[in-house]
C-alpha atoms as a PDB file:
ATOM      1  CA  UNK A   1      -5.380  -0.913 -26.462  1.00  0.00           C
ATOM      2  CA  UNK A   2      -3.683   1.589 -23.634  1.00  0.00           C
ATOM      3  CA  UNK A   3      -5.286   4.487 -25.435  1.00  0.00           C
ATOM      4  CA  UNK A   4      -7.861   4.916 -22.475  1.00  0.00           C
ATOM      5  CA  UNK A   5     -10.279   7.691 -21.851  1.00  0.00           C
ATOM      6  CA  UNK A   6     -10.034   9.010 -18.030  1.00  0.00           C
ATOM      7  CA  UNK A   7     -13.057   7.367 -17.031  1.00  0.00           C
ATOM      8  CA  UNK A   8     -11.752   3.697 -18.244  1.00  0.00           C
ATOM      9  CA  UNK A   9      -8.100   4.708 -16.388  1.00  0.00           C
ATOM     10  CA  UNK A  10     -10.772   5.067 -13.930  1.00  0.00           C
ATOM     11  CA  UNK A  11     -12.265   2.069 -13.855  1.00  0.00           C
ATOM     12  CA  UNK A  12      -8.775   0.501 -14.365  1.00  0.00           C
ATOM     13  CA  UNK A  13      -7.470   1.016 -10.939  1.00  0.00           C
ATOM     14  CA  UNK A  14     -10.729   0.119  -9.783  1.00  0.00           C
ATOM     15  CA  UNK A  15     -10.715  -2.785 -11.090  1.00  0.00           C
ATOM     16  CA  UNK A  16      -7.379  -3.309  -9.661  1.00  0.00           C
ATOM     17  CA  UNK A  17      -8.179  -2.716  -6.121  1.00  0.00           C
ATOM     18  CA  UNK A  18     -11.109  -4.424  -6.425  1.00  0.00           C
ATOM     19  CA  UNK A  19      -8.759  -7.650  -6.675  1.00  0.00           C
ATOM     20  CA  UNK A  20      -7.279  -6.510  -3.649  1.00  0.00           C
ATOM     21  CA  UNK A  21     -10.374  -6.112  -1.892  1.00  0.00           C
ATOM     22  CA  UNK A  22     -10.526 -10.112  -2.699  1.00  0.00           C
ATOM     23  CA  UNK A  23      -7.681 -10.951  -1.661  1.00  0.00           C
ATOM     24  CA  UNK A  24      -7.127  -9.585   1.421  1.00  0.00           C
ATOM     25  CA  UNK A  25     -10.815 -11.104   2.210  1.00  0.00           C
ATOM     26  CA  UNK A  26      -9.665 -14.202   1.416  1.00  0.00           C
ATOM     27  CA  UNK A  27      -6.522 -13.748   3.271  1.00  0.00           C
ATOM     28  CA  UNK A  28      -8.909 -12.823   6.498  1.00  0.00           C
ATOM     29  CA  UNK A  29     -11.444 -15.992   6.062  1.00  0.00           C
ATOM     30  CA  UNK A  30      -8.610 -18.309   5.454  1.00  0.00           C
ATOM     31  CA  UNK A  31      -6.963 -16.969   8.502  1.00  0.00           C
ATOM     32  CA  UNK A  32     -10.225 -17.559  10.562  1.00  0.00           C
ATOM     33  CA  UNK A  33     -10.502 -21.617   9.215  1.00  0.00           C
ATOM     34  CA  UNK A  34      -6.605 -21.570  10.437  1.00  0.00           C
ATOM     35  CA  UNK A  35      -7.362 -20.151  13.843  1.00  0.00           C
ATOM     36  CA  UNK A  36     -10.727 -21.210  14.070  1.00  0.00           C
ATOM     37  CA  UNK A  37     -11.609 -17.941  15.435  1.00  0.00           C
ATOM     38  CA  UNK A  38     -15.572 -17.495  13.670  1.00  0.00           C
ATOM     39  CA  UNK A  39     -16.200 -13.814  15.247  1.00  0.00           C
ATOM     40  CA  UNK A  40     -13.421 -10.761  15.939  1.00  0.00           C
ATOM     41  CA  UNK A  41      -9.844 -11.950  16.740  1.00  0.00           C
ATOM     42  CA  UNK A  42      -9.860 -14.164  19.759  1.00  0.00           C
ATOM     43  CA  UNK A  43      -6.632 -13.819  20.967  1.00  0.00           C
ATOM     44  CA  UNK A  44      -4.981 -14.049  17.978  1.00  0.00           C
ATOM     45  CA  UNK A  45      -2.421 -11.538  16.972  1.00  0.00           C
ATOM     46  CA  UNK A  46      -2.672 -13.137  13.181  1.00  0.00           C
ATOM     47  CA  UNK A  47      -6.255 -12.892  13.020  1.00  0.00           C
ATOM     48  CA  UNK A  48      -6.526  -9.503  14.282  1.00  0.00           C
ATOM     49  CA  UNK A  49      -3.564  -8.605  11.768  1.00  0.00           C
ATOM     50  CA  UNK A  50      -5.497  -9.829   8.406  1.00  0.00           C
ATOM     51  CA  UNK A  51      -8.699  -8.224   9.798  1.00  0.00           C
ATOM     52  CA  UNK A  52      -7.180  -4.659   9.906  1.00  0.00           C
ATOM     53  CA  UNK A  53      -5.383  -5.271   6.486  1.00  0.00           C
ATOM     54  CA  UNK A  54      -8.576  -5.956   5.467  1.00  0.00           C
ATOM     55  CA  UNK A  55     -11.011  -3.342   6.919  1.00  0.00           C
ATOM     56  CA  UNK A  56      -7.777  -0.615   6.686  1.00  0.00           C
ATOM     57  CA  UNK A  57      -8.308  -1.474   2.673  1.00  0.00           C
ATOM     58  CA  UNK A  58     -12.150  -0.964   3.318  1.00  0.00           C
ATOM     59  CA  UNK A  59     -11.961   2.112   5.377  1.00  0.00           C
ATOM     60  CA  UNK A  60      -9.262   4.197   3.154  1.00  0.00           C
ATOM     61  CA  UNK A  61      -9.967   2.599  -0.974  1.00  0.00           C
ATOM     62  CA  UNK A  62     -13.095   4.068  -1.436  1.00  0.00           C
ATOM     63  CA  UNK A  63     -12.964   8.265  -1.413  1.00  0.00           C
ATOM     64  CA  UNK A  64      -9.598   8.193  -3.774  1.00  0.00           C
ATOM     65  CA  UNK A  65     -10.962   5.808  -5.919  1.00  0.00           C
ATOM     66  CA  UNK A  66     -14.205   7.376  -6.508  1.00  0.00           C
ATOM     67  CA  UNK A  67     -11.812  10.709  -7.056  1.00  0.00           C
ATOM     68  CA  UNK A  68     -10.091   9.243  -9.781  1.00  0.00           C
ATOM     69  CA  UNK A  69     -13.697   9.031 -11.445  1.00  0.00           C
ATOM     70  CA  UNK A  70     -14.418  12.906 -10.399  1.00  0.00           C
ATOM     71  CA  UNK A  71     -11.548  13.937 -11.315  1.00  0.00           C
ATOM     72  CA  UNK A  72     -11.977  12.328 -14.802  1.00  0.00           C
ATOM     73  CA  UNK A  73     -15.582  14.334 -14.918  1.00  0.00           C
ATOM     74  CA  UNK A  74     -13.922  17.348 -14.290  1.00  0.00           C
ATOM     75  CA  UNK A  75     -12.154  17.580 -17.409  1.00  0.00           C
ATOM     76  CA  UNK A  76      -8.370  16.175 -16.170  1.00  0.00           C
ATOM     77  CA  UNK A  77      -5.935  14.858 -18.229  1.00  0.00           C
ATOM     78  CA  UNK A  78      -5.812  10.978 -18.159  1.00  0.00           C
ATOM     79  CA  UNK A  79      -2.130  11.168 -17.323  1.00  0.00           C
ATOM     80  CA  UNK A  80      -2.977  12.540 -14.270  1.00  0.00           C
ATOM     81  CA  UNK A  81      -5.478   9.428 -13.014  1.00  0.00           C
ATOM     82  CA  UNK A  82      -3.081   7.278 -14.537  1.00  0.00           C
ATOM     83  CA  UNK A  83      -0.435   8.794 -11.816  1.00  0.00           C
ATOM     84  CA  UNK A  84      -2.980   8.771  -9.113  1.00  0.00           C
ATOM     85  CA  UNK A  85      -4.638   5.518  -9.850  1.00  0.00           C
ATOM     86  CA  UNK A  86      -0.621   3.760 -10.180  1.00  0.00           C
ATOM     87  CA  UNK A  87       0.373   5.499  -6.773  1.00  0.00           C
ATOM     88  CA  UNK A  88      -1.916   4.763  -4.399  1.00  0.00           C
ATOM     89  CA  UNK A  89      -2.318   1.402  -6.054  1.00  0.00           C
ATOM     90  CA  UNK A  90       0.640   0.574  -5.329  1.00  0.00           C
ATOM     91  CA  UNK A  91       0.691   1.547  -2.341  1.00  0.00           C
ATOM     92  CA  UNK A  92      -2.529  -0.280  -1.408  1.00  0.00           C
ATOM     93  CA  UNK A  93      -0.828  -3.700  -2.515  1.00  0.00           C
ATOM     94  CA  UNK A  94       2.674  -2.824  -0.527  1.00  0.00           C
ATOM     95  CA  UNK A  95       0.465  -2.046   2.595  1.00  0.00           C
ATOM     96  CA  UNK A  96      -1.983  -4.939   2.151  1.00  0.00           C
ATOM     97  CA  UNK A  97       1.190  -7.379   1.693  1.00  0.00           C
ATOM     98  CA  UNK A  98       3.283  -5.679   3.660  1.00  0.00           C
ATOM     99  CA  UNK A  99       2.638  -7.298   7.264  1.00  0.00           C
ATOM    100  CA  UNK A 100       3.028 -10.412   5.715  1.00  0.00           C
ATOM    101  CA  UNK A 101       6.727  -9.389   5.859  1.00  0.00           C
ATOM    102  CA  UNK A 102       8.809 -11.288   8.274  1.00  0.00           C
ATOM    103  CA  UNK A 103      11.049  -9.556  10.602  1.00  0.00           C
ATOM    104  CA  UNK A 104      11.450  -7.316  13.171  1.00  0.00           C
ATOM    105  CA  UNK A 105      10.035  -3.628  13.307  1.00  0.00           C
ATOM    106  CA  UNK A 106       8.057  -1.491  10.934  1.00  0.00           C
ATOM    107  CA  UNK A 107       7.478  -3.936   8.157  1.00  0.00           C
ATOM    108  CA  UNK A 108       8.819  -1.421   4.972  1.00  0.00           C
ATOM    109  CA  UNK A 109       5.321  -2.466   2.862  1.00  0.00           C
ATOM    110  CA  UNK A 110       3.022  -1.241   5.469  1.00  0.00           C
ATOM    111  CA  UNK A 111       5.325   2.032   5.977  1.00  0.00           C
ATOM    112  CA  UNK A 112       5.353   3.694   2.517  1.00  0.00           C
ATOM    113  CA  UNK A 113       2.224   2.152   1.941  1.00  0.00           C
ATOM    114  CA  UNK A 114       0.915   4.278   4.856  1.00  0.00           C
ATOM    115  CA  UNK A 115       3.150   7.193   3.202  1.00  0.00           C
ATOM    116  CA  UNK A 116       2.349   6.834  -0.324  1.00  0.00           C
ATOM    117  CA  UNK A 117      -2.034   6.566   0.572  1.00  0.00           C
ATOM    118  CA  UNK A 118      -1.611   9.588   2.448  1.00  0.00           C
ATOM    119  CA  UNK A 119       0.276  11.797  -0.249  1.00  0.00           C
ATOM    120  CA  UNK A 120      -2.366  10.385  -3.075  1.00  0.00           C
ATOM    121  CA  UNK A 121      -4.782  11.517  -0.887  1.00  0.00           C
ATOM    122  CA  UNK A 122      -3.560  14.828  -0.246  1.00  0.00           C
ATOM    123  CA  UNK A 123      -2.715  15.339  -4.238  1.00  0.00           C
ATOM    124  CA  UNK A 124      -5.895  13.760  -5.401  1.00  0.00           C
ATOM    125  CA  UNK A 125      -8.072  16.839  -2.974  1.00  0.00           C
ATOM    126  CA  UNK A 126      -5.830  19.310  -4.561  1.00  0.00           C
ATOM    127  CA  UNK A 127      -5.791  18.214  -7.904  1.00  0.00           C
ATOM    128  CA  UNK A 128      -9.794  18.076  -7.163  1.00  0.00           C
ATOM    129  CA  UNK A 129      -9.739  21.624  -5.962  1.00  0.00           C
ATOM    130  CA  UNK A 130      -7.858  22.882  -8.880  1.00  0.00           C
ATOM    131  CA  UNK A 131      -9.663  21.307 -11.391  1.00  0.00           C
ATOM    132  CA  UNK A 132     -12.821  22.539  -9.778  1.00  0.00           C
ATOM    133  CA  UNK A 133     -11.724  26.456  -8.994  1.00  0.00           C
ATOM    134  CA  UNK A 134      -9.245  26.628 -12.488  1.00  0.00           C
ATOM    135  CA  UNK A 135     -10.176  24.211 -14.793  1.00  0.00           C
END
């Protein structure tokens, strides 16, 4: 059952952020029926919150995730998209739920979230780069 090739870890996280993609959606349209705001974010700090959860999602998801699948292509070992794919999808979910976080400053979910994307990122293009140059 967890005996996957790299191209179904792949699709795994994927799949997985593909949820989130849904969710935070849903989080955004729900907010707009609360505020009643039908275009951009009024002048509503909430709606203009779920919006960039939403399009920060949409804007940084797609080039790591469609690594995991090159990197699969180029011969890496699955444990290696496994530790990509469970990084920065968990960091996707603590960003995407981390402004929901009540309190003052730097909600902690959005922060490594932020930290933990941008060290996938930066391990995924190497790990690309080496599998590309060394095999």
């Amino acid at each position: 059952m967890f005996d996957f090739t790299a191209h179904e870890a792949a699709a795994l996280y994927l799949a997985l952020n593909l949820i989130l993609l849904f969710i935070l959606g849903f989080r955004a349209i729900k907010m707009r029926q609360k505020t009643g705001i039908g275009l951009g974010s009024g002048d509503s700090e909430e709606m203009l919150s779920a919006m960039r959860v939403h399009a920060n999602f949409a804007e940084y998801a797609p080039l790591p995730l469609i690594g995991l699948f090159a990197l699969g292509a180029l011969g890496a070992p699955v444990l290696v998209i496994h530790i990509f794919g469970i990084v920065f999808t968990i960091a996707r979910y603590a960003h995407g739920f981390g402004f929901t976080t009540p309190g003052e400053g730097r909600p902690l979910g959005r922060f490594y979230g932020i930290v933990f994307t941008g060290l996938t990122l930066l391990a995924e293009a190497v790990a690309l780069l080496y599998f590309i140059f060394v095999g």
